[in-house]
N, C-alpha and C. Protein backbone atom coordinates (compact mmCIF):
# COMPACT_ATOMS: atom_id res chain seq x y z
N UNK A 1 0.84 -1.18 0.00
CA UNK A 1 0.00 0.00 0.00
C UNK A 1 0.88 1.24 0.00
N UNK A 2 0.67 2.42 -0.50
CA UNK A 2 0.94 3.44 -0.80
C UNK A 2 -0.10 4.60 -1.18
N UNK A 3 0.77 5.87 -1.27
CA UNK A 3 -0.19 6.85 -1.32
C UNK A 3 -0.39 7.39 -2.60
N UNK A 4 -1.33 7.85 -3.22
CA UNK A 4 -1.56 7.90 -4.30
C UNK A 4 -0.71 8.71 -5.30
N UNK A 5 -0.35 8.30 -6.78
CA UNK A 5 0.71 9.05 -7.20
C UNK A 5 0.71 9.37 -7.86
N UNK A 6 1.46 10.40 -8.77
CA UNK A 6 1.12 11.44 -9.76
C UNK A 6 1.81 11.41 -11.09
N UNK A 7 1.79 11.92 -11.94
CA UNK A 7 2.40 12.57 -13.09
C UNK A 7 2.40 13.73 -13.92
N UNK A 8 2.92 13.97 -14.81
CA UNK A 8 2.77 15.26 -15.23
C UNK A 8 3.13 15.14 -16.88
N UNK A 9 1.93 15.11 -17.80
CA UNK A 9 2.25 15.36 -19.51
C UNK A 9 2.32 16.15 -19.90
N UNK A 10 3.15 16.73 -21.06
CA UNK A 10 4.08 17.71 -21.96
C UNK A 10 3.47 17.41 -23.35
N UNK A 11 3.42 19.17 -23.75
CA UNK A 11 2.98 19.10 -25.34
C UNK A 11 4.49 19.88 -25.52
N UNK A 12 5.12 19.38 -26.31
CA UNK A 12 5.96 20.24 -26.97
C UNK A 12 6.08 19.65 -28.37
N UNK A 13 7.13 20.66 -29.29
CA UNK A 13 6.87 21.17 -30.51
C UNK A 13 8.59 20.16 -30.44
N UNK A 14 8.72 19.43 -31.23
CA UNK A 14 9.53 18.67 -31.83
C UNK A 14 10.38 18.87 -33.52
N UNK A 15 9.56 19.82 -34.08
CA UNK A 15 10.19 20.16 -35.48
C UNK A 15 10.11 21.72 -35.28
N UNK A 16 11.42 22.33 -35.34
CA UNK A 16 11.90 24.11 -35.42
C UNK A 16 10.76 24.17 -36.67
N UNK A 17 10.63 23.63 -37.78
CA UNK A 17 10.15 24.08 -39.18
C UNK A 17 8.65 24.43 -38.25
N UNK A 18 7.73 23.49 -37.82
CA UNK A 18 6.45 24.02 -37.85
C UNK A 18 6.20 24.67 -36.48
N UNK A 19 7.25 24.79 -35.55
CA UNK A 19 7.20 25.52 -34.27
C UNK A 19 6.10 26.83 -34.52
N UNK A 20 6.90 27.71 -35.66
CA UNK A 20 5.65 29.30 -35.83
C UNK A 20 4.00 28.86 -35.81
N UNK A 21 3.88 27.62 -36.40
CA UNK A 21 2.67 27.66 -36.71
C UNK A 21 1.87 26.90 -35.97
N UNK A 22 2.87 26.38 -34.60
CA UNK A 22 1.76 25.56 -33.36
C UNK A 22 1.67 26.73 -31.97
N UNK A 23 0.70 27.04 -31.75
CA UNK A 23 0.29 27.66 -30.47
C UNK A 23 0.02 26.31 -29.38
N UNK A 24 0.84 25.78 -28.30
CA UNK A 24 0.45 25.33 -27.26
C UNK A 24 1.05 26.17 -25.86
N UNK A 25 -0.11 27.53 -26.03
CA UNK A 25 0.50 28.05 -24.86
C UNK A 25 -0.98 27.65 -23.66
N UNK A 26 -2.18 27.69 -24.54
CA UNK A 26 -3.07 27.35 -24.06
C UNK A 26 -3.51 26.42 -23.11
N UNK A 27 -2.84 25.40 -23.15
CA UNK A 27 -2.74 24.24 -22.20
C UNK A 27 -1.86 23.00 -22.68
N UNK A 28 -0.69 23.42 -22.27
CA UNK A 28 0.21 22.21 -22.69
C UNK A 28 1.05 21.14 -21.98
N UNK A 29 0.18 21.09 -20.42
CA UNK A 29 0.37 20.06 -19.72
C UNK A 29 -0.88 19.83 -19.08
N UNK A 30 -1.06 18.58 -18.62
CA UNK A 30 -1.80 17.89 -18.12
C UNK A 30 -1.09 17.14 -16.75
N UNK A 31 -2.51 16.63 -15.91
CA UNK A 31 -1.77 15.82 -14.81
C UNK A 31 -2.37 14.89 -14.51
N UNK A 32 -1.41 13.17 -14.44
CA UNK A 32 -1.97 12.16 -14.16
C UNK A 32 -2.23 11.61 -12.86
N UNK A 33 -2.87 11.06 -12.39
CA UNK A 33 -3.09 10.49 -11.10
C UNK A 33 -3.10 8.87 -11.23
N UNK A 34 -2.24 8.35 -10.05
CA UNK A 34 -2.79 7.03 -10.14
C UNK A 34 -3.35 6.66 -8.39
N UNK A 35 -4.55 6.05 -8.36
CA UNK A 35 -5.00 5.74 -7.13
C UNK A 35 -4.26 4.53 -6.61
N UNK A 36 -4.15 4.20 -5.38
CA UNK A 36 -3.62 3.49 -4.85
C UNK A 36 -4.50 2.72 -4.29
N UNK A 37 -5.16 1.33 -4.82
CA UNK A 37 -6.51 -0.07 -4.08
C UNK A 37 -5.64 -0.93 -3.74
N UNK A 38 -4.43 -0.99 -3.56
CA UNK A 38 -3.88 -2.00 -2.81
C UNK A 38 -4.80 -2.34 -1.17
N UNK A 39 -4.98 -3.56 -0.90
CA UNK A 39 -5.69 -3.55 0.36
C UNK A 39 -4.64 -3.74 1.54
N UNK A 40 -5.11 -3.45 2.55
CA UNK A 40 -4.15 -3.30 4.13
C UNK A 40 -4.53 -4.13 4.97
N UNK A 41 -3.89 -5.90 5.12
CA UNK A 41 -3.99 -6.47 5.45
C UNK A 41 -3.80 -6.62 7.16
N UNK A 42 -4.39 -7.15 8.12
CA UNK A 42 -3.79 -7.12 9.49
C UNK A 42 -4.16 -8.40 10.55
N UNK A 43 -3.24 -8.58 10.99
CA UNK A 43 -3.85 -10.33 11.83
C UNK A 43 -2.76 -10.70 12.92
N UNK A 44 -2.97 -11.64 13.80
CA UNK A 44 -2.28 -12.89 14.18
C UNK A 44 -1.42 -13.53 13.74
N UNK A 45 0.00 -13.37 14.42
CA UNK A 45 0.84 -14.14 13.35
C UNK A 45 0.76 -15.71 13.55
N UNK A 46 0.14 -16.07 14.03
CA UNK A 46 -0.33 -17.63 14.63
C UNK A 46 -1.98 -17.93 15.11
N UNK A 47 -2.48 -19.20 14.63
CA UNK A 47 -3.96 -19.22 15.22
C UNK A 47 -3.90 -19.61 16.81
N UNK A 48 -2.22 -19.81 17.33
CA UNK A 48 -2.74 -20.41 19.16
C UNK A 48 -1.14 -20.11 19.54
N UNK A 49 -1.01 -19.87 20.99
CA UNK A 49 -0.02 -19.81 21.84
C UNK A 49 0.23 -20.56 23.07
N UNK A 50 1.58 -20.96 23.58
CA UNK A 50 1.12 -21.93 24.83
C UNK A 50 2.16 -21.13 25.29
N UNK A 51 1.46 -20.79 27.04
CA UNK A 51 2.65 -20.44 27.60
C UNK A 51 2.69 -20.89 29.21
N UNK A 52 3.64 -21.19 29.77
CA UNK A 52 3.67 -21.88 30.88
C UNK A 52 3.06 -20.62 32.17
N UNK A 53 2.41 -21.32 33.10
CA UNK A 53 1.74 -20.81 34.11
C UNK A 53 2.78 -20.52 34.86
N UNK A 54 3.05 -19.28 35.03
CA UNK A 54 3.98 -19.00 35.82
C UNK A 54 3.88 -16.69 36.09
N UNK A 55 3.99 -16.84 37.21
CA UNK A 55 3.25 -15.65 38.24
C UNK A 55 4.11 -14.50 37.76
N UNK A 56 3.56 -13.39 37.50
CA UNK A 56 4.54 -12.23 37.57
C UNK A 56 5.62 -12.28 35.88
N UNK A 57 4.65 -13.17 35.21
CA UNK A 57 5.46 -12.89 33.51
C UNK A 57 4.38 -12.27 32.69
N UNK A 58 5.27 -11.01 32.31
CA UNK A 58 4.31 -10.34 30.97
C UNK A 58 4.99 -11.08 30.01
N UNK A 59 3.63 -11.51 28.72
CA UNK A 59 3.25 -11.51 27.62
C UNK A 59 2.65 -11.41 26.60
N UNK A 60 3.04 -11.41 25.25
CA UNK A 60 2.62 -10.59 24.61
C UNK A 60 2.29 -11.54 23.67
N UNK A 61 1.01 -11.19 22.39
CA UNK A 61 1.18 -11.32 20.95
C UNK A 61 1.02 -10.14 19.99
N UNK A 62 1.81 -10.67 18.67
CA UNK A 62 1.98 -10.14 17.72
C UNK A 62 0.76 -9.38 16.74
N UNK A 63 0.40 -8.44 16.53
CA UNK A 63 -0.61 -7.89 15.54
C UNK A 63 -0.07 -7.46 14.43
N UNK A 64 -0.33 -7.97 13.15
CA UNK A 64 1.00 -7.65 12.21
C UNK A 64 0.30 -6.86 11.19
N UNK A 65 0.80 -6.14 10.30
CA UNK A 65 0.11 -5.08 9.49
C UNK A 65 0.82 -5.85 7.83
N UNK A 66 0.34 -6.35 6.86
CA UNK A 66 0.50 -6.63 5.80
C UNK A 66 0.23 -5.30 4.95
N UNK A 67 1.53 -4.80 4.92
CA UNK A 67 1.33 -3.55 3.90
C UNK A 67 2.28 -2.01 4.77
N UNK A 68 1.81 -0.99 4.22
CA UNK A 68 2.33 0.12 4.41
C UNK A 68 1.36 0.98 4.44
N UNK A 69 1.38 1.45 5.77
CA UNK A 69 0.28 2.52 5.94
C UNK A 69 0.78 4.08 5.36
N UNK A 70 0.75 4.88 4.61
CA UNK A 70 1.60 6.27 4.48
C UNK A 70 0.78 7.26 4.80
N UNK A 71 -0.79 7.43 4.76
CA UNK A 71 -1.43 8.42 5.07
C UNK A 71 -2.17 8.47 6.48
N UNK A 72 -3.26 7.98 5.93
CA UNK A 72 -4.44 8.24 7.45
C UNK A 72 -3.97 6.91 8.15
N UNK A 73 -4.64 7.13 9.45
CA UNK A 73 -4.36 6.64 10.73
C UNK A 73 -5.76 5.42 10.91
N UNK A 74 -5.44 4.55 11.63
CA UNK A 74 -6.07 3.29 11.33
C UNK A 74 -6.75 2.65 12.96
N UNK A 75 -7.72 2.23 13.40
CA UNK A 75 -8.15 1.88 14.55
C UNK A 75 -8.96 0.53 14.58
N UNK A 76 -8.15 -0.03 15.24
CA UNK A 76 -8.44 -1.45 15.81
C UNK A 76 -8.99 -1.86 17.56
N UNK A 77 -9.49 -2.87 17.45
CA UNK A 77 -10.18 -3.40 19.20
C UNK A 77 -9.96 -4.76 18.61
N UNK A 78 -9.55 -4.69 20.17
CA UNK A 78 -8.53 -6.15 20.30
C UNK A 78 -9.43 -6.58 22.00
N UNK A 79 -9.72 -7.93 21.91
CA UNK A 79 -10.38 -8.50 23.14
C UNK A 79 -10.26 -9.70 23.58
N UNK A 80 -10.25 -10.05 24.84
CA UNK A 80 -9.19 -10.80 25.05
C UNK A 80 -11.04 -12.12 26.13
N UNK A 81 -11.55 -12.66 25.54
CA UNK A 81 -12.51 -13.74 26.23
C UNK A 81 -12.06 -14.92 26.84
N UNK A 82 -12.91 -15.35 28.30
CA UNK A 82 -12.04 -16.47 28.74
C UNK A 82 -12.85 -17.44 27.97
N UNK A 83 -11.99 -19.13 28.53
CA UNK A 83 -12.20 -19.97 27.97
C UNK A 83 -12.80 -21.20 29.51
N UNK A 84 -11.51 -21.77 28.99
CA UNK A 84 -11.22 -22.14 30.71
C UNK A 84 -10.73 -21.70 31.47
N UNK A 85 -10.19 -20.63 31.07
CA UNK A 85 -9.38 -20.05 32.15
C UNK A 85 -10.16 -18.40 31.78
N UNK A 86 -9.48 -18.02 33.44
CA UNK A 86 -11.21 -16.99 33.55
C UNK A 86 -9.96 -15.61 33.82
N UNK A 87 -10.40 -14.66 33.19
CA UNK A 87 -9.76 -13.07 33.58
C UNK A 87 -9.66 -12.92 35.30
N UNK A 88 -8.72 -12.73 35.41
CA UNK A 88 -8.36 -12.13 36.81
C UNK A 88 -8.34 -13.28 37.56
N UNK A 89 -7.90 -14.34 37.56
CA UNK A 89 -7.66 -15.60 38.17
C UNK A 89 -6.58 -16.51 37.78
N UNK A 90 -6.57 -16.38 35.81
CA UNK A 90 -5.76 -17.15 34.97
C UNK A 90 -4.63 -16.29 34.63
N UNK A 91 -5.38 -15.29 34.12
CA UNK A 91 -4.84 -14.18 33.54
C UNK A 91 -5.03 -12.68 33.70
N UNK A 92 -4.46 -11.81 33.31
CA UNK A 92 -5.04 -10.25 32.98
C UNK A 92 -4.45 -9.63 32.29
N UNK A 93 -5.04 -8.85 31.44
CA UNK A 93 -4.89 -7.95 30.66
C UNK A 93 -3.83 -7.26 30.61
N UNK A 94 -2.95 -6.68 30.50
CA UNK A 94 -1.91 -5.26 30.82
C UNK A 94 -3.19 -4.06 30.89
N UNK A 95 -3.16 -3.18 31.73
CA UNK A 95 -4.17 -2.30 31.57
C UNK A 95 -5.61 -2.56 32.21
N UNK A 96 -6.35 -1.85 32.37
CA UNK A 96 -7.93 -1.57 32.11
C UNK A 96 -8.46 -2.65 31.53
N UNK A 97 -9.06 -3.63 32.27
CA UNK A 97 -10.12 -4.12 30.79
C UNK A 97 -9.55 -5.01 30.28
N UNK A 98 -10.50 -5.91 29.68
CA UNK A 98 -10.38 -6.94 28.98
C UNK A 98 -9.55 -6.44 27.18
N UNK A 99 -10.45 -5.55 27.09
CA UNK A 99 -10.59 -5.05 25.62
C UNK A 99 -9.64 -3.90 25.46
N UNK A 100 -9.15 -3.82 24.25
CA UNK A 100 -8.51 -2.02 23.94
C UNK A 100 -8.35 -1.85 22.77
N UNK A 101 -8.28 -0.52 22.67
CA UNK A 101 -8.44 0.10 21.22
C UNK A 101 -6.72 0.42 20.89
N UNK A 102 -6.11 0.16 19.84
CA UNK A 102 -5.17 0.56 18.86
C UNK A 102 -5.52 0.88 17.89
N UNK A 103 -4.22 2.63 18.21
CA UNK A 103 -4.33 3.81 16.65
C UNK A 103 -3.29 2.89 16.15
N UNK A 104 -2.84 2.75 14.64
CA UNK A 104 -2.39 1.97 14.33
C UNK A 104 -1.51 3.34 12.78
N UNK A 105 -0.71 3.70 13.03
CA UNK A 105 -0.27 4.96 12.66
C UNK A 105 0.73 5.08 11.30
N UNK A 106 0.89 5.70 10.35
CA UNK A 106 1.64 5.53 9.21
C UNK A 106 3.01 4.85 9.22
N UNK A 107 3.34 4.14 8.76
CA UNK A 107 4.77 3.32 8.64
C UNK A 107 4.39 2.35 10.45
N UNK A 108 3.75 2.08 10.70
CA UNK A 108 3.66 1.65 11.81
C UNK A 108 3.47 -0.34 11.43
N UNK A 109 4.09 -0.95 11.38
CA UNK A 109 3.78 -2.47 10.82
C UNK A 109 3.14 -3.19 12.30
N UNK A 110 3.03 -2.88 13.71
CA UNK A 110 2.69 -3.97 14.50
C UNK A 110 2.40 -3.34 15.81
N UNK A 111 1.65 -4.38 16.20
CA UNK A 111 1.29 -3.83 17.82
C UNK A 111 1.23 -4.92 18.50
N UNK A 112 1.52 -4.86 20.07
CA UNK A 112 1.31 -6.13 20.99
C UNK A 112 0.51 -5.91 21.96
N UNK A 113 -0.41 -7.01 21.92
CA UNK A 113 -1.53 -7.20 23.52
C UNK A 113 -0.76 -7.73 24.31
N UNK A 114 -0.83 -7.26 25.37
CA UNK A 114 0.00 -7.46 26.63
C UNK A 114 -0.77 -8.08 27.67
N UNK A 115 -0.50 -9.32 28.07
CA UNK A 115 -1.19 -9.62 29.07
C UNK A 115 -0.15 -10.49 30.35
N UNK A 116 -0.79 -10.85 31.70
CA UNK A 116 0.08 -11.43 32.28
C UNK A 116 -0.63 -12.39 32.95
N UNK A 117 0.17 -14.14 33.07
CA UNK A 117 -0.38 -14.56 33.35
C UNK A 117 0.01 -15.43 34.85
N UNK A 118 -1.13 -15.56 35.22
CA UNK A 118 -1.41 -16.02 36.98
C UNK A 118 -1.36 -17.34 37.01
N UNK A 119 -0.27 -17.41 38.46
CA UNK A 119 -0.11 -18.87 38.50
C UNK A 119 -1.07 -19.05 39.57
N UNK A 120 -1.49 -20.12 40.10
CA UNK A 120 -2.48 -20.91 41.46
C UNK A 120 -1.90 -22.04 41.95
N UNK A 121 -2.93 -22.52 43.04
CA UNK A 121 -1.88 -23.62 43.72
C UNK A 121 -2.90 -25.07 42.78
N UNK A 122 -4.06 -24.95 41.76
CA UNK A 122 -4.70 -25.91 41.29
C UNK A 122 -3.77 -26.21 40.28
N UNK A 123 -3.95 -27.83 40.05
CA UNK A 123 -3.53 -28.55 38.72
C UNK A 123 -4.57 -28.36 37.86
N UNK A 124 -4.54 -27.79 36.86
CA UNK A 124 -5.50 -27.96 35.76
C UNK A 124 -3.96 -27.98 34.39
N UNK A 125 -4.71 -28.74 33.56
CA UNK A 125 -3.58 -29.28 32.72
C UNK A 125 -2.99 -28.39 31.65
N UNK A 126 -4.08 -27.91 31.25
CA UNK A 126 -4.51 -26.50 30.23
C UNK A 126 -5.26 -25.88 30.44
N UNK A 127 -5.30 -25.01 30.68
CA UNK A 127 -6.14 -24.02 30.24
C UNK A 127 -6.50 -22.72 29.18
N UNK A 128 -7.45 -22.31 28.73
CA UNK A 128 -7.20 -21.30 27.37
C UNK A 128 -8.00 -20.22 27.43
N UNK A 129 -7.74 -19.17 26.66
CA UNK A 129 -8.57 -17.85 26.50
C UNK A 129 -8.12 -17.45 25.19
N UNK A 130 -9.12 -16.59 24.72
CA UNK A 130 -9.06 -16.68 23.15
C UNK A 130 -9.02 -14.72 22.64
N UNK A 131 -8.16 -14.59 21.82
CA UNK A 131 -8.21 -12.57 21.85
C UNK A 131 -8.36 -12.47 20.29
N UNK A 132 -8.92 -11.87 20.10
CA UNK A 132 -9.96 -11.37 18.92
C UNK A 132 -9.51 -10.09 18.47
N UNK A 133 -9.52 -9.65 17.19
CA UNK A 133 -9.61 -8.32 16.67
C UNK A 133 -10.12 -8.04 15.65
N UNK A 134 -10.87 -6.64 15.46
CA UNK A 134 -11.57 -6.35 14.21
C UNK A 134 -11.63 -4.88 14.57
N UNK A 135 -11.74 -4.31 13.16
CA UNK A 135 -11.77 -2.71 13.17
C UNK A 135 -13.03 -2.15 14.16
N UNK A 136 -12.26 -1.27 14.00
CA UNK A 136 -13.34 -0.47 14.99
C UNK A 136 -14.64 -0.21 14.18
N UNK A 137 -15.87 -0.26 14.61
CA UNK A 137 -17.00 -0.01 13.51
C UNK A 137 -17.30 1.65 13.93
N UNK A 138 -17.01 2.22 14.20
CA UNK A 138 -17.24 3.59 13.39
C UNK A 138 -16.12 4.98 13.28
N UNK A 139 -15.56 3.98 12.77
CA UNK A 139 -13.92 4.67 11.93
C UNK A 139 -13.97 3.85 10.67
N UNK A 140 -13.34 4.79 9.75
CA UNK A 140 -12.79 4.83 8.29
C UNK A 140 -11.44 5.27 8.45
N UNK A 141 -10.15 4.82 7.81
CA UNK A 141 -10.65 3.72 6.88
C UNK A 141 -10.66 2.38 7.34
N UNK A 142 -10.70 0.93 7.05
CA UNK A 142 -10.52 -0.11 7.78
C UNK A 142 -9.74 -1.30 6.69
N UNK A 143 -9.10 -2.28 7.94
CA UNK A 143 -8.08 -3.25 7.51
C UNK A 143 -8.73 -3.86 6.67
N UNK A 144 -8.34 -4.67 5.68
CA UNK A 144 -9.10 -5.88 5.45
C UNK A 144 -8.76 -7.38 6.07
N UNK A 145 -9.76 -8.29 6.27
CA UNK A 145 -9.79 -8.88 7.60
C UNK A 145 -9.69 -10.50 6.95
N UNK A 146 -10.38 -10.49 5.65
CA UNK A 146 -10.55 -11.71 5.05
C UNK A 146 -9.47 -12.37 4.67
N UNK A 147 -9.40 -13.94 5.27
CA UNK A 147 -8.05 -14.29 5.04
C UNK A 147 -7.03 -14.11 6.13
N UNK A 148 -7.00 -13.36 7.07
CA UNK A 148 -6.61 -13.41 8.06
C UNK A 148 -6.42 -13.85 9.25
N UNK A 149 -5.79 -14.07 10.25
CA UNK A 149 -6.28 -14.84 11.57
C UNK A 149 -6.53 -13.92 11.83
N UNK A 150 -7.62 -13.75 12.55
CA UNK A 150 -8.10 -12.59 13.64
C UNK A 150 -8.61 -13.23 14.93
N UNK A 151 -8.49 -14.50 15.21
CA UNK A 151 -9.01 -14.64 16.65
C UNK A 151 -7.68 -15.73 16.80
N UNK A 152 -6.72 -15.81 17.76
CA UNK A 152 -5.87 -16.92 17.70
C UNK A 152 -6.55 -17.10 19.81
N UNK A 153 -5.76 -18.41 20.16
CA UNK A 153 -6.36 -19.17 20.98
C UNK A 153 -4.84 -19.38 22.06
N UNK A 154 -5.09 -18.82 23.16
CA UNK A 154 -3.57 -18.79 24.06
C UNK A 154 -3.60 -20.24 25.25
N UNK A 155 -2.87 -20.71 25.04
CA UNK A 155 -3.29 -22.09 26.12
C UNK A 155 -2.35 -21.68 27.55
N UNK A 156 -3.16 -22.32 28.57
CA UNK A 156 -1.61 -21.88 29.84
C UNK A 156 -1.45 -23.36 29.86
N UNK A 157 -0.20 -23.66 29.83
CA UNK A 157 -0.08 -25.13 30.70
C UNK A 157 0.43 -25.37 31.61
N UNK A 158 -0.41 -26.08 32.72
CA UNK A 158 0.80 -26.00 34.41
C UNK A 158 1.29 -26.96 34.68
N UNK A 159 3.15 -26.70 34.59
CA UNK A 159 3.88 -27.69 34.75
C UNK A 159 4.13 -28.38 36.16
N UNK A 160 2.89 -27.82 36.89
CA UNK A 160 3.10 -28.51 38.38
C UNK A 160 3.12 -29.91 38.82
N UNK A 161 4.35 -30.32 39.24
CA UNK A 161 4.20 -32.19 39.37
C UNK A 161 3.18 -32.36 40.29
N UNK A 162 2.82 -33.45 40.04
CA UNK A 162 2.03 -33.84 41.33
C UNK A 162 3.16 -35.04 42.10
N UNK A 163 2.71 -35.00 43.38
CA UNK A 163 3.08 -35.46 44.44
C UNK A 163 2.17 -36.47 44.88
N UNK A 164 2.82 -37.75 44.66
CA UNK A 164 2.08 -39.07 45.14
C UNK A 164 3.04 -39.58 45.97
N UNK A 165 1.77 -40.24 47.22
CA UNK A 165 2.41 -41.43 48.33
C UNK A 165 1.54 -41.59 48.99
N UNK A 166 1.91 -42.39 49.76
CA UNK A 166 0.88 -43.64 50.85
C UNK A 166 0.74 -42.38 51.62
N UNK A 167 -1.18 -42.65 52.07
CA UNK A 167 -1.56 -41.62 52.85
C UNK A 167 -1.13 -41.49 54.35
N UNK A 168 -0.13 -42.73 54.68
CA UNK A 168 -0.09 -43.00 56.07
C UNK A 168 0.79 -43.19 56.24
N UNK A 169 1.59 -43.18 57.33
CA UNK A 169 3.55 -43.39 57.17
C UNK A 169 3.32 -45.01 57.77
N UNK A 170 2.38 -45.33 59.13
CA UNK A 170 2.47 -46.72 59.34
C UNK A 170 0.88 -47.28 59.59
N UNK A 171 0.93 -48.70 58.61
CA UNK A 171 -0.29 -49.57 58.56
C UNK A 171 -0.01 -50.67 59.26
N UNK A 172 -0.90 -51.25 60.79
CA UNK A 172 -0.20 -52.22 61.41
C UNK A 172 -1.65 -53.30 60.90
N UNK A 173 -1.16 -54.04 60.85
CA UNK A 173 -2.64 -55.34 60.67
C UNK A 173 -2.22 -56.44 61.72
N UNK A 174 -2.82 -56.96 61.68
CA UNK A 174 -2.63 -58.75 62.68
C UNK A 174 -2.03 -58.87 61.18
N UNK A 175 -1.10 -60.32 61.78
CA UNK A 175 -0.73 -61.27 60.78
C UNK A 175 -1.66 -62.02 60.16
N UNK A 176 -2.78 -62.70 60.72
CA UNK A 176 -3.85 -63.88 59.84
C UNK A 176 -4.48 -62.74 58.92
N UNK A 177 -4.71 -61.34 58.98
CA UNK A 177 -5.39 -60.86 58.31
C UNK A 177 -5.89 -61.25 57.03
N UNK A 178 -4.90 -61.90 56.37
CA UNK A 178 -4.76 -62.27 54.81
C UNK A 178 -4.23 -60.86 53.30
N UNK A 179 -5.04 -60.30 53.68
CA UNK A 179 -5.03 -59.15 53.06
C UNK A 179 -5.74 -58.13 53.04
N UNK A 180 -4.90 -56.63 52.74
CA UNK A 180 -6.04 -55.59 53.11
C UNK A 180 -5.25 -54.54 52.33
N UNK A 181 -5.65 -53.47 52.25
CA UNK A 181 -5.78 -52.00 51.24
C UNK A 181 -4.63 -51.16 52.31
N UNK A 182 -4.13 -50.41 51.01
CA UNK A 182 -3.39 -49.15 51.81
C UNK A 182 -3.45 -48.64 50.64
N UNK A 183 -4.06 -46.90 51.24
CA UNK A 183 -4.52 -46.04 49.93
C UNK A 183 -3.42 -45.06 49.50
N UNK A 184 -3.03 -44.93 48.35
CA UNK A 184 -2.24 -43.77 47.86
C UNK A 184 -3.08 -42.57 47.39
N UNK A 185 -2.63 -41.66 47.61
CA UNK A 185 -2.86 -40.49 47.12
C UNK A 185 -2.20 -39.50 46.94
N UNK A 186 -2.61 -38.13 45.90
CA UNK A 186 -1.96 -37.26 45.27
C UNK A 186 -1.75 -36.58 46.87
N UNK A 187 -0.38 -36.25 47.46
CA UNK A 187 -0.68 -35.59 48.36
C UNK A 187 -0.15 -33.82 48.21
N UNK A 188 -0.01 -33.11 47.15
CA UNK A 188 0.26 -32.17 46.72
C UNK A 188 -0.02 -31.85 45.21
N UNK A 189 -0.22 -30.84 44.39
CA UNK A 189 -1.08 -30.17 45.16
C UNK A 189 -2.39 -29.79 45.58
N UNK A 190 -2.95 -31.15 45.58
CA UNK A 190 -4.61 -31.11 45.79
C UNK A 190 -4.21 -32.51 46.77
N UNK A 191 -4.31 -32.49 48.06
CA UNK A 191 -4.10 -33.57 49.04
C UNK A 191 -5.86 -34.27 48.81
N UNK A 192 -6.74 -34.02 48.77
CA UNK A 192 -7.79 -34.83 48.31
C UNK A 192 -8.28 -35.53 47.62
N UNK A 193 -6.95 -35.63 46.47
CA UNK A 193 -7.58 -36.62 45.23
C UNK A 193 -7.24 -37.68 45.72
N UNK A 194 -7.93 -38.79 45.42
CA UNK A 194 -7.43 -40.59 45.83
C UNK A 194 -7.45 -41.16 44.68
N UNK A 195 -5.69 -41.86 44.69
CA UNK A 195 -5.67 -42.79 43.75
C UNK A 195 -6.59 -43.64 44.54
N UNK A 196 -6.69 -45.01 43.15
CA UNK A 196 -7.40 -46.51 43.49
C UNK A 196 -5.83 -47.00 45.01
N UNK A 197 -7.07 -47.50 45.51
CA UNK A 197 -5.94 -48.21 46.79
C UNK A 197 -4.94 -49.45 45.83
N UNK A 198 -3.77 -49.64 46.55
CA UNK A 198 -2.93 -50.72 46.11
C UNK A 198 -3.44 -51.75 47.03
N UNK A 199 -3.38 -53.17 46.88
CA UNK A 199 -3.96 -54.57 47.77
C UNK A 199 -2.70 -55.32 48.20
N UNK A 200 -2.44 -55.37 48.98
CA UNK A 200 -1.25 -56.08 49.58
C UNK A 200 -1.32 -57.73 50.25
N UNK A 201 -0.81 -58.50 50.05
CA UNK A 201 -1.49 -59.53 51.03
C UNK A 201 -0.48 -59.89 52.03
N UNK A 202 -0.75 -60.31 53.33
CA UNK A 202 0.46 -61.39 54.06
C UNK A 202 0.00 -62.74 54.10
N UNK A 203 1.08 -62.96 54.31
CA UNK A 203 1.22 -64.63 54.22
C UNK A 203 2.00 -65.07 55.72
């Protein structure tokens, strides 16, 4: 994309012999224009992101501009919806709000949503939230959108081990018992989940 561009045509007199007898004082240039319909592409440089759950890290994605802006100024909303994972628990925004508006400015190729994301003491394996963009609807002029990613999909994944062992440090039985249960379980970081018990027998 570019800004629209010009030219400029010439009448002149090419033979001295009939020079006396051509008058082009009247109008002997003209001026061409050429419009510029190149379209101004803008998106996601990826349809999904994974980034590890971990407290106190800003991150960002990419908004990329296919083309060259040279004149007017351009406005986008960018929004950021949960999935499984919920605003202000998983994640947040940089800023105000879920949502925000970018001027998107001549020679300007990119912008980044900034968000940061929250760690917890739950195992959940993944979780996702999804950020969206489309022109602003009442501004001119606008991107074109078709063909583009415009909604990509951010996953968190939490690399928290879990912690398994016998719920009990000592199991005494009688000897004839034959056999009986001792339960394992996750004991960090959710001490309430129960594996299936292991079956032991004596003899």
């Amino acid at each position: 994309d570019e800004a629209d561009e010009g030219f400029v045509i010439l009448l002149e007199v090419v033979d001295p012999a009939v020079a006396p007898f051509v008058d082009l004082s009247t109008r002997n240039a003209t001026m061409g224009r050429i419009d510029d319909n190149d379209e101004l592409f803008i998106g996601f440089q990826q349809t999904q992101y994974e980034f590890p759950e971990t407290d106190e890290i800003q991150e960002a994605v990419i908004i990329k501009v296919n083309g060259t802006i040279t004149e007017q100024t351009y406005l986008i909303v960018v929004s950021a919806s949960g999935d499984s994972a919920l605003s202000g628990c998983d994640y947040n925004v940089t800023g105000d709000g879920d949502t925000k508006r970018f001027i998107i400015d001549p020679d300007q190729q990119s912008v980044e949503f900034r968000f940061e994301i929250l760690e917890d003491s739950v195992v959940e394996y993944v979780e996702s939230f999804t950020i969206s963009l489309e022109n602003a609807p009442e501004v001119e002029p606008r991107f074109e959108t078709q063909g583009t990613i415009t909604t990509t999909r951010i996953n968190i994944t939490d690399r928290t081990p879990f912690v398994i062992g016998f719920k009990q440090n000592l199991t005494t039985v009688p000897e004839n018992v034959g056999s009986f249960d001792i339960s394992v379980a996750i004991l960090s970081p959710d001490p309430v989940t129960v594996v299936p018990d292991v079956n032991f027998e004596i003899f």
